[in-house]
C-alpha atoms as a PDB file:
ATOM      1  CA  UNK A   1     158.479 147.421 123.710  1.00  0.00           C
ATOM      2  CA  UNK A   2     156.177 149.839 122.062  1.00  0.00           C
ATOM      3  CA  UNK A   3     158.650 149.774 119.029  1.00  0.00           C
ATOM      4  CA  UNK A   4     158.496 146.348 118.650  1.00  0.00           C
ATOM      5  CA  UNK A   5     155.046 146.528 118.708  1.00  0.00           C
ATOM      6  CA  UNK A   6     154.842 149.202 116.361  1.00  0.00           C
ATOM      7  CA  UNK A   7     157.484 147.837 114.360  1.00  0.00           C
ATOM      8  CA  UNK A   8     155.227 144.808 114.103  1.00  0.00           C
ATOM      9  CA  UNK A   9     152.219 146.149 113.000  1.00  0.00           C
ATOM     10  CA  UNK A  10     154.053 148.271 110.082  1.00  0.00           C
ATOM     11  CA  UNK A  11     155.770 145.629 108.378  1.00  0.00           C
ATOM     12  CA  UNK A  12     154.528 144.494 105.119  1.00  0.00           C
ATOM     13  CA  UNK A  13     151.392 146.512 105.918  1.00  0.00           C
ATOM     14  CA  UNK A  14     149.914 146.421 102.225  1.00  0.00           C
ATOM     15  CA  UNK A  15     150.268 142.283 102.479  1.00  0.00           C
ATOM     16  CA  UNK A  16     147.915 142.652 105.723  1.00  0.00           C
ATOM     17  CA  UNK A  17     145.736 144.939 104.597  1.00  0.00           C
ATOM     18  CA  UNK A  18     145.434 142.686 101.211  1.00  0.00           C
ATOM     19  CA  UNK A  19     144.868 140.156 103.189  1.00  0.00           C
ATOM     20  CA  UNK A  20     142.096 141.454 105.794  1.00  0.00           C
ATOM     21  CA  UNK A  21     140.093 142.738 102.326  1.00  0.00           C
ATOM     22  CA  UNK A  22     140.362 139.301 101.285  1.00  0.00           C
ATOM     23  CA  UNK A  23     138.860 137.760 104.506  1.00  0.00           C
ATOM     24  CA  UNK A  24     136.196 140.499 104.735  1.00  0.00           C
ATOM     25  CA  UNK A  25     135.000 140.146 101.384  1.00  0.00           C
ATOM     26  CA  UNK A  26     134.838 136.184 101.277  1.00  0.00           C
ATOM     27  CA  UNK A  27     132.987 137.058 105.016  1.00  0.00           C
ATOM     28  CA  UNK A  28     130.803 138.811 103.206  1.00  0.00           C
ATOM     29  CA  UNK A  29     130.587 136.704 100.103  1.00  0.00           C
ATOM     30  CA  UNK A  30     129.260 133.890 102.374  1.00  0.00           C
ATOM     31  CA  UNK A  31     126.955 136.089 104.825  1.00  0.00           C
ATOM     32  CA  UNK A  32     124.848 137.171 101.673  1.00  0.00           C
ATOM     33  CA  UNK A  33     124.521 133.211 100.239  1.00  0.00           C
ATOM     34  CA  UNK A  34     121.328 132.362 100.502  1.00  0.00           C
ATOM     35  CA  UNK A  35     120.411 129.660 102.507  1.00  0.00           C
ATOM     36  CA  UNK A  36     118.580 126.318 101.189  1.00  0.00           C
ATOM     37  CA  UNK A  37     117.123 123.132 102.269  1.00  0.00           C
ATOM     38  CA  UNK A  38     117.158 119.583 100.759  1.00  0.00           C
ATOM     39  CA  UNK A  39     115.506 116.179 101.563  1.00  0.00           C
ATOM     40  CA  UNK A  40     117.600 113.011 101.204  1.00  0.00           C
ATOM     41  CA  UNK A  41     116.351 109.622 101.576  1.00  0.00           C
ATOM     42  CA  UNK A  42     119.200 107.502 103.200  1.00  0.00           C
ATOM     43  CA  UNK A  43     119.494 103.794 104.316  1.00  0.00           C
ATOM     44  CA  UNK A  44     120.076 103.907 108.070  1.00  0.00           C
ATOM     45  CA  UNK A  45     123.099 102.192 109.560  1.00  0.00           C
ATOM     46  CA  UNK A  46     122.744  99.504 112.318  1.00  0.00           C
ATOM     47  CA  UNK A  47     125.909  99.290 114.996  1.00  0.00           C
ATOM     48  CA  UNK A  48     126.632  96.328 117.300  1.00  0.00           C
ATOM     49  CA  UNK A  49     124.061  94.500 116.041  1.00  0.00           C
ATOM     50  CA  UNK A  50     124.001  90.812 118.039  1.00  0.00           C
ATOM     51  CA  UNK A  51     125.146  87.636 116.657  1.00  0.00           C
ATOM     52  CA  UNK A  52     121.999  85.772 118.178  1.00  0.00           C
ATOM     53  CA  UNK A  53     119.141  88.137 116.606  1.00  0.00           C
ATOM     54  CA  UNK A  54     118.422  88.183 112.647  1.00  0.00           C
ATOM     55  CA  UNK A  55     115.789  91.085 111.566  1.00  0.00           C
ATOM     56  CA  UNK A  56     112.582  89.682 110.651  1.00  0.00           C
ATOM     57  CA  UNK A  57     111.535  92.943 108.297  1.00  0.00           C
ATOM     58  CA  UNK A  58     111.424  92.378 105.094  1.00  0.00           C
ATOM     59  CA  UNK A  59     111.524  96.238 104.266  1.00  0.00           C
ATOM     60  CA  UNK A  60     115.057  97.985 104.338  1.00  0.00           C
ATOM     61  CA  UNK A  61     114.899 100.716 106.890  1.00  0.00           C
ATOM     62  CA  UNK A  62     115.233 104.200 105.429  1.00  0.00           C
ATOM     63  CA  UNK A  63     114.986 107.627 106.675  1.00  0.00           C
ATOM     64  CA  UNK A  64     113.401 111.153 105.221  1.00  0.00           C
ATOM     65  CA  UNK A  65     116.331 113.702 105.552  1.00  0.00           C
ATOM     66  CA  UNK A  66     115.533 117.182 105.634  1.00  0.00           C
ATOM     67  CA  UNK A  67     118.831 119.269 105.632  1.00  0.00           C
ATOM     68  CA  UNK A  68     119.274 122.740 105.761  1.00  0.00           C
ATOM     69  CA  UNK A  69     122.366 124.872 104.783  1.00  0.00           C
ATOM     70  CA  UNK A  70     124.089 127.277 102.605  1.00  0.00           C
ATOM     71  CA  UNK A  71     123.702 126.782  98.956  1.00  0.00           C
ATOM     72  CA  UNK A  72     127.370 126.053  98.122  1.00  0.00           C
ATOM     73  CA  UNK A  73     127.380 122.647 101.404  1.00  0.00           C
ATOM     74  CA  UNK A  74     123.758 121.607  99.904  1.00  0.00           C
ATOM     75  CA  UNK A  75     125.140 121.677  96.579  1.00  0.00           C
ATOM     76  CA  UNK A  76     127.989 118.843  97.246  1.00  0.00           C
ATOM     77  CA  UNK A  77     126.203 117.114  99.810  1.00  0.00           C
ATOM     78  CA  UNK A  78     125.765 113.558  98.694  1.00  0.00           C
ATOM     79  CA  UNK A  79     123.733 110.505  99.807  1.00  0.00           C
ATOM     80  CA  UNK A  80     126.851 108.855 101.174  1.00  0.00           C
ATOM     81  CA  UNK A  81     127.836 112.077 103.711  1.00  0.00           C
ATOM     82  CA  UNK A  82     124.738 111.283 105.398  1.00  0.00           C
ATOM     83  CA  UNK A  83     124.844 108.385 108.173  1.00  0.00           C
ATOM     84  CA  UNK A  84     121.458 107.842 110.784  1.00  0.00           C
ATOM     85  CA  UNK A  85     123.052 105.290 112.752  1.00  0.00           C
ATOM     86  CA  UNK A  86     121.489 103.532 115.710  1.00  0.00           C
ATOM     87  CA  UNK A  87     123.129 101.098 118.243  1.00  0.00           C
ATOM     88  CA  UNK A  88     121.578  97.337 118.474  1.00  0.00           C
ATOM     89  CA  UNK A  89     123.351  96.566 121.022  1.00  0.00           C
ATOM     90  CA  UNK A  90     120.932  96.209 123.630  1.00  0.00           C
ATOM     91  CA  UNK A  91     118.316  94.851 121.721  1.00  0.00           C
ATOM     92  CA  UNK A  92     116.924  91.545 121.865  1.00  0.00           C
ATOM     93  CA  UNK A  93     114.025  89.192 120.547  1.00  0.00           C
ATOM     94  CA  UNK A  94     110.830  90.790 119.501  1.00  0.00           C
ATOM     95  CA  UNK A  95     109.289  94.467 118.778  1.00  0.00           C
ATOM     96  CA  UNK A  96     111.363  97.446 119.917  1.00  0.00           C
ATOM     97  CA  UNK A  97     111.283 101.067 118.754  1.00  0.00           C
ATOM     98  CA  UNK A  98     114.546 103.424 118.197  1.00  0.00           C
ATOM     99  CA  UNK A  99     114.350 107.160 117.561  1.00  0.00           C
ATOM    100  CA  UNK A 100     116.907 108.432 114.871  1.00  0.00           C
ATOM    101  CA  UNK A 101     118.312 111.756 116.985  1.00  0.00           C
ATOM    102  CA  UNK A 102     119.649 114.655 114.873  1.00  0.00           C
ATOM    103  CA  UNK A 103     123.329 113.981 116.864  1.00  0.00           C
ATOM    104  CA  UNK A 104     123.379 110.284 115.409  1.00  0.00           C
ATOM    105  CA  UNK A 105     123.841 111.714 111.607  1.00  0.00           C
ATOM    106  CA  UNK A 106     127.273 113.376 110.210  1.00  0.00           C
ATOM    107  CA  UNK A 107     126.814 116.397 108.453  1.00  0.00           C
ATOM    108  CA  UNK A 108     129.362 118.210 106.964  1.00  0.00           C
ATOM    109  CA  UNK A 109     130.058 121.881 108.126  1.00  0.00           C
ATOM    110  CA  UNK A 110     127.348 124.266 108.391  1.00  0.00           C
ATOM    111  CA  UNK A 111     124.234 121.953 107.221  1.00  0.00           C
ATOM    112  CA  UNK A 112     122.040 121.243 109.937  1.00  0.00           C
ATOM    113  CA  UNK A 113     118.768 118.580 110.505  1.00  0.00           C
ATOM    114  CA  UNK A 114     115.510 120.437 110.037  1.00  0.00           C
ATOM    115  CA  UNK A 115     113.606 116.835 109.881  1.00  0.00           C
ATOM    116  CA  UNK A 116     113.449 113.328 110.171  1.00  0.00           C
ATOM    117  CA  UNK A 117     111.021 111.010 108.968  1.00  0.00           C
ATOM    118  CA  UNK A 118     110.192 108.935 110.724  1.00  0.00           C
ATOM    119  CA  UNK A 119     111.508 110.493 114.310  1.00  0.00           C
ATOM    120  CA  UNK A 120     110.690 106.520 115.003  1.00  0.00           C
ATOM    121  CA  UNK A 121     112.065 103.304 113.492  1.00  0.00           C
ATOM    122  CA  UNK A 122     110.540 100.242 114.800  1.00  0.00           C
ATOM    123  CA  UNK A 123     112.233  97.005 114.367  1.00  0.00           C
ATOM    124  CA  UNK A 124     111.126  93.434 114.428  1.00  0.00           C
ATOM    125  CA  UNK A 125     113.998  91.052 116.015  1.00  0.00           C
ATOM    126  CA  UNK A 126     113.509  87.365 115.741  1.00  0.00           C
ATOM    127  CA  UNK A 127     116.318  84.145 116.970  1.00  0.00           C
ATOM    128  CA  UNK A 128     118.036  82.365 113.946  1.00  0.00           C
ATOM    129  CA  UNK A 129     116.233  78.684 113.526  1.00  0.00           C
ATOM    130  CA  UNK A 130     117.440  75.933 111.602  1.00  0.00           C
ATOM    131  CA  UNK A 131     115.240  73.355 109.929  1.00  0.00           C
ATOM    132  CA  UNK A 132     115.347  70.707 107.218  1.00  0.00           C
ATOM    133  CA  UNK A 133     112.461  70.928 104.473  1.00  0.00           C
ATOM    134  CA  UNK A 134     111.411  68.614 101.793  1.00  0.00           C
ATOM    135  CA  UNK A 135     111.979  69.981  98.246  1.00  0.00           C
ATOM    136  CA  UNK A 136     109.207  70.223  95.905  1.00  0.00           C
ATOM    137  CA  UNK A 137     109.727  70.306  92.285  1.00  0.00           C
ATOM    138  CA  UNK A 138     108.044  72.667  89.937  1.00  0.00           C
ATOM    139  CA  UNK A 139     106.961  71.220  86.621  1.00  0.00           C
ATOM    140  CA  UNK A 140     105.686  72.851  83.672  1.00  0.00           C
ATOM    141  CA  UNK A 141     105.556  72.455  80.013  1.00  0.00           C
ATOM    142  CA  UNK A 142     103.198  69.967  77.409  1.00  0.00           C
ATOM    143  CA  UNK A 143     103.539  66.479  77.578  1.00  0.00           C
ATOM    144  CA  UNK A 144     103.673  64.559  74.286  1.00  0.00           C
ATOM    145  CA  UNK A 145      99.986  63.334  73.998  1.00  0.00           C
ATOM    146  CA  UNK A 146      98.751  60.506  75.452  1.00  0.00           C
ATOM    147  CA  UNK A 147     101.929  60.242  78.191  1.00  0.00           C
ATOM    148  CA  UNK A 148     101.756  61.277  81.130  1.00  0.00           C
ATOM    149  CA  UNK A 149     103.974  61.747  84.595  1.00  0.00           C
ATOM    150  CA  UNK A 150     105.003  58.799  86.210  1.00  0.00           C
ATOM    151  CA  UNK A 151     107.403  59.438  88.604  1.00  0.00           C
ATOM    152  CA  UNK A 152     109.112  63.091  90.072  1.00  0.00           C
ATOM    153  CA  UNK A 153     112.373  62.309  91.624  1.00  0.00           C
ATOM    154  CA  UNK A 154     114.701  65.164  93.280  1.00  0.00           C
ATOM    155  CA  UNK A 155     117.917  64.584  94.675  1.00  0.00           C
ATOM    156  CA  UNK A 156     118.520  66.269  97.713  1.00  0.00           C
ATOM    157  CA  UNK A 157     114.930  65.217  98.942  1.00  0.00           C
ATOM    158  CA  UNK A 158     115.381  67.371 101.278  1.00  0.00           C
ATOM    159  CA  UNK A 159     117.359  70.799 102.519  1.00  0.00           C
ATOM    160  CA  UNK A 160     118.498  72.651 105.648  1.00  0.00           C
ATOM    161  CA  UNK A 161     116.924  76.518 105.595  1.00  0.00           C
ATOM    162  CA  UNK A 162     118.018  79.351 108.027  1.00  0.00           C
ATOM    163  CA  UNK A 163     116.416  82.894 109.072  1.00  0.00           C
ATOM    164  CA  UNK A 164     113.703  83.895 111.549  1.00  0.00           C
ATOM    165  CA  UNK A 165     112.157  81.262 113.934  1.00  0.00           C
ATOM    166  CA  UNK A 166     108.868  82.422 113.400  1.00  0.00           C
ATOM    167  CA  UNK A 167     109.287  82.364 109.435  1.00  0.00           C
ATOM    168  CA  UNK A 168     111.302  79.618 109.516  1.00  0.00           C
ATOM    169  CA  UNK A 169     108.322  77.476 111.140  1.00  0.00           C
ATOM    170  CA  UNK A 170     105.758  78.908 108.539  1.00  0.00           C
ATOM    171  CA  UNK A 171     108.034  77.265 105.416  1.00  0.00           C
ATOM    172  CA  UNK A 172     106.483  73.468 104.521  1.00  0.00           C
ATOM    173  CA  UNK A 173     108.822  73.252 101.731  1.00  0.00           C
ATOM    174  CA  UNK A 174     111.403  74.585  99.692  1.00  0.00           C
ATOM    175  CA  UNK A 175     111.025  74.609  96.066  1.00  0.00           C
ATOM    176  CA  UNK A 176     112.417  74.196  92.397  1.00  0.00           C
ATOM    177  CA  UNK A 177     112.766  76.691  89.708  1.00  0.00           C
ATOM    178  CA  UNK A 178     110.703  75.782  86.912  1.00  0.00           C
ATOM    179  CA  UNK A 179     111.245  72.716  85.126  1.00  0.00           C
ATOM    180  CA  UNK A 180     110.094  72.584  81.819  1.00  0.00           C
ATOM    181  CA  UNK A 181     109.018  68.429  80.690  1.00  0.00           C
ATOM    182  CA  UNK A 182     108.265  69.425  77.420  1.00  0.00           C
ATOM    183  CA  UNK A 183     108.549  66.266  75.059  1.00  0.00           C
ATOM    184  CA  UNK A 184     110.038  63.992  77.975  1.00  0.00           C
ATOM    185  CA  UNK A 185     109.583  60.098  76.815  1.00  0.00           C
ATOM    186  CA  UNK A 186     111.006  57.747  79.537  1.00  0.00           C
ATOM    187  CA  UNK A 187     112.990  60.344  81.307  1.00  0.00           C
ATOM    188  CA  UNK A 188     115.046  63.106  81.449  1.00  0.00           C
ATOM    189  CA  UNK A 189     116.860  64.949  84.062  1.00  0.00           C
ATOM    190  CA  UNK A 190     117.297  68.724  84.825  1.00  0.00           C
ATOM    191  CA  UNK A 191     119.966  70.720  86.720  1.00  0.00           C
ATOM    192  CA  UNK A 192     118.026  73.725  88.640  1.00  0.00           C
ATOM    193  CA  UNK A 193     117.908  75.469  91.819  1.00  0.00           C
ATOM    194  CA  UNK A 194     115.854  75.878  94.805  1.00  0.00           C
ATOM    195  CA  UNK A 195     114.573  78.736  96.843  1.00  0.00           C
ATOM    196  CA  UNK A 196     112.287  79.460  99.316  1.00  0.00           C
ATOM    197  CA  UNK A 197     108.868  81.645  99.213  1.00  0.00           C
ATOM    198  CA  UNK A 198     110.265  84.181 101.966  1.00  0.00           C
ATOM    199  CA  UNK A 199     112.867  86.747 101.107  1.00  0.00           C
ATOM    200  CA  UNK A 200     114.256  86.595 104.760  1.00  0.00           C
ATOM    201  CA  UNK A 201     114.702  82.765 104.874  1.00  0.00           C
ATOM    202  CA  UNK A 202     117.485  81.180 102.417  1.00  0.00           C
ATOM    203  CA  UNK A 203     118.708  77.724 101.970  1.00  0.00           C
ATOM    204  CA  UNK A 204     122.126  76.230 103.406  1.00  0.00           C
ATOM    205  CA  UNK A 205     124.933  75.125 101.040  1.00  0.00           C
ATOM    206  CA  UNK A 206     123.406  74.177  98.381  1.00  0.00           C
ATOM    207  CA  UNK A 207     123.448  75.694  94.759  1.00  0.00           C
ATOM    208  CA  UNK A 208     121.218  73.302  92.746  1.00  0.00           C
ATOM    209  CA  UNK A 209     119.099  70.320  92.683  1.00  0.00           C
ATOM    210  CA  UNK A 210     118.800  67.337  90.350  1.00  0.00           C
ATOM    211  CA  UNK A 211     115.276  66.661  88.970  1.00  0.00           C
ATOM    212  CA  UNK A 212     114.004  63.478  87.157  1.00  0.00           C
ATOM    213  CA  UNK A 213     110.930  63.642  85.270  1.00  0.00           C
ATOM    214  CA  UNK A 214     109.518  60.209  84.603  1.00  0.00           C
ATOM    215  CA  UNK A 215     107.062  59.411  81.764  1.00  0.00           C
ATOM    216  CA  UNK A 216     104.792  56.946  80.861  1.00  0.00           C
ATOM    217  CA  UNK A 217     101.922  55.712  77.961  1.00  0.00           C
ATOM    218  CA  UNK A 218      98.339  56.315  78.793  1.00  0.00           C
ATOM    219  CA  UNK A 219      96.970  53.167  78.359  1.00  0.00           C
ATOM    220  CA  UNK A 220      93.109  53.222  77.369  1.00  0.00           C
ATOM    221  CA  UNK A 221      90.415  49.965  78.211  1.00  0.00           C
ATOM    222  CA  UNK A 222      91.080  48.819  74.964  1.00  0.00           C
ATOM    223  CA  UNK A 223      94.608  48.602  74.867  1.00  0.00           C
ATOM    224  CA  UNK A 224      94.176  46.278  78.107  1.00  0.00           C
END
């Protein structure tokens, strides 16, 4: 047994010891690196977030990232290695707070968190409302003198909007891009879309609008 052993331990002995100066000197190597922090800011990731609940934040929640490491991990480490996720899957209408832990992010091998900001993310949830609007047109431009506007017709009148109940119930209308009447005699009608004034509510299946600007003479007392 103890020539086996010995045996063993013999064989190709300059390979092993090549090989254990190797090890000790890329040990060492990476024991004398010095050591470095970095701060990231990173979009936060949302998990099981319910079908029923829309966010009603217009803001896109982010998160301060301090890391800390040695030189050589900070130096690759990229925006998209770092993940603060949270789980929405017990969340429901209205105000609720989440703290972003240190275990919820992935960090590659030997960074670590030295700070979050915020340690807090407070979220706004809101149910999903549906509503039909009346479109108003927006017109704009110099009329050729002594006309003015008759008649604005839009087809749709109106339009079906979705987001946030409470935003939803605070839109009175949706409206038109600019439409420029410059020079209109008679008539003339314009392709354009619509939109509404909050980011977090959109319009429903519908790409553009038709709008007809109608004209007409100013007629003075003397002309009658």
């Amino acid at each position: 047994m103890l020539h086996l052993v010995r045996d063993f331990c013999t064989r190709n002995l300059k390979l092993k010891l090549l090989s254990l100066a190797i090890a000790m000197l890329l040990w060492w190597t990476v024991a004398r690196e010095p050591e470095a922090q970095m701060l990231m800011r990173v979009p936060i990731e949302f998990y099981h977030v319910p079908k029923d609940l829309q966010f009603s934040s217009e803001t896109e929640p982010q998160a301060q990232i301090r890391v800390r490491g040695p030189v050589h991990v900070l130096r690759d480490l990229v925006q998209a290695d770092v993940h603060p996720v949270i789980d929405l899957s017990n969340a429901s209408s209205g105000e609720r707070t989440y703290p972003i832990r240190p275990n919820s992010i992935r960090l590659p091998k030997g960074a670590e968190i030295e700070q979050i900001i915020p340690a807090q993310l407070r979220l706004s949830f809101d149910r999903p409302l549906q509503r039909t609007v009346p479109v108003r047109a927006r017109i704009t431009g110099a009329l050729v003198s002594g006309f003015r506007i008759a008649a604005i017709l839009v087809e749709p009148q109106t339009v079906q909007i979705d987001g946030p109940s409470r935003r939803v119930k605070l839109i009175e209308s949706a409206l038109t891009d600019p439409v420029d009447a410059t020079g209109v005699i008679g008539s003339a009608t314009f392709t354009t879309s619509v939109y509404t004034t909050d980011p977090l509510v959109k319009v429903d299946h519908l790409q553009s609008v038709r709008v007809t600007v109608v004209t007409e003479k100013i007629h003075n007392k003397a002309e009658r």
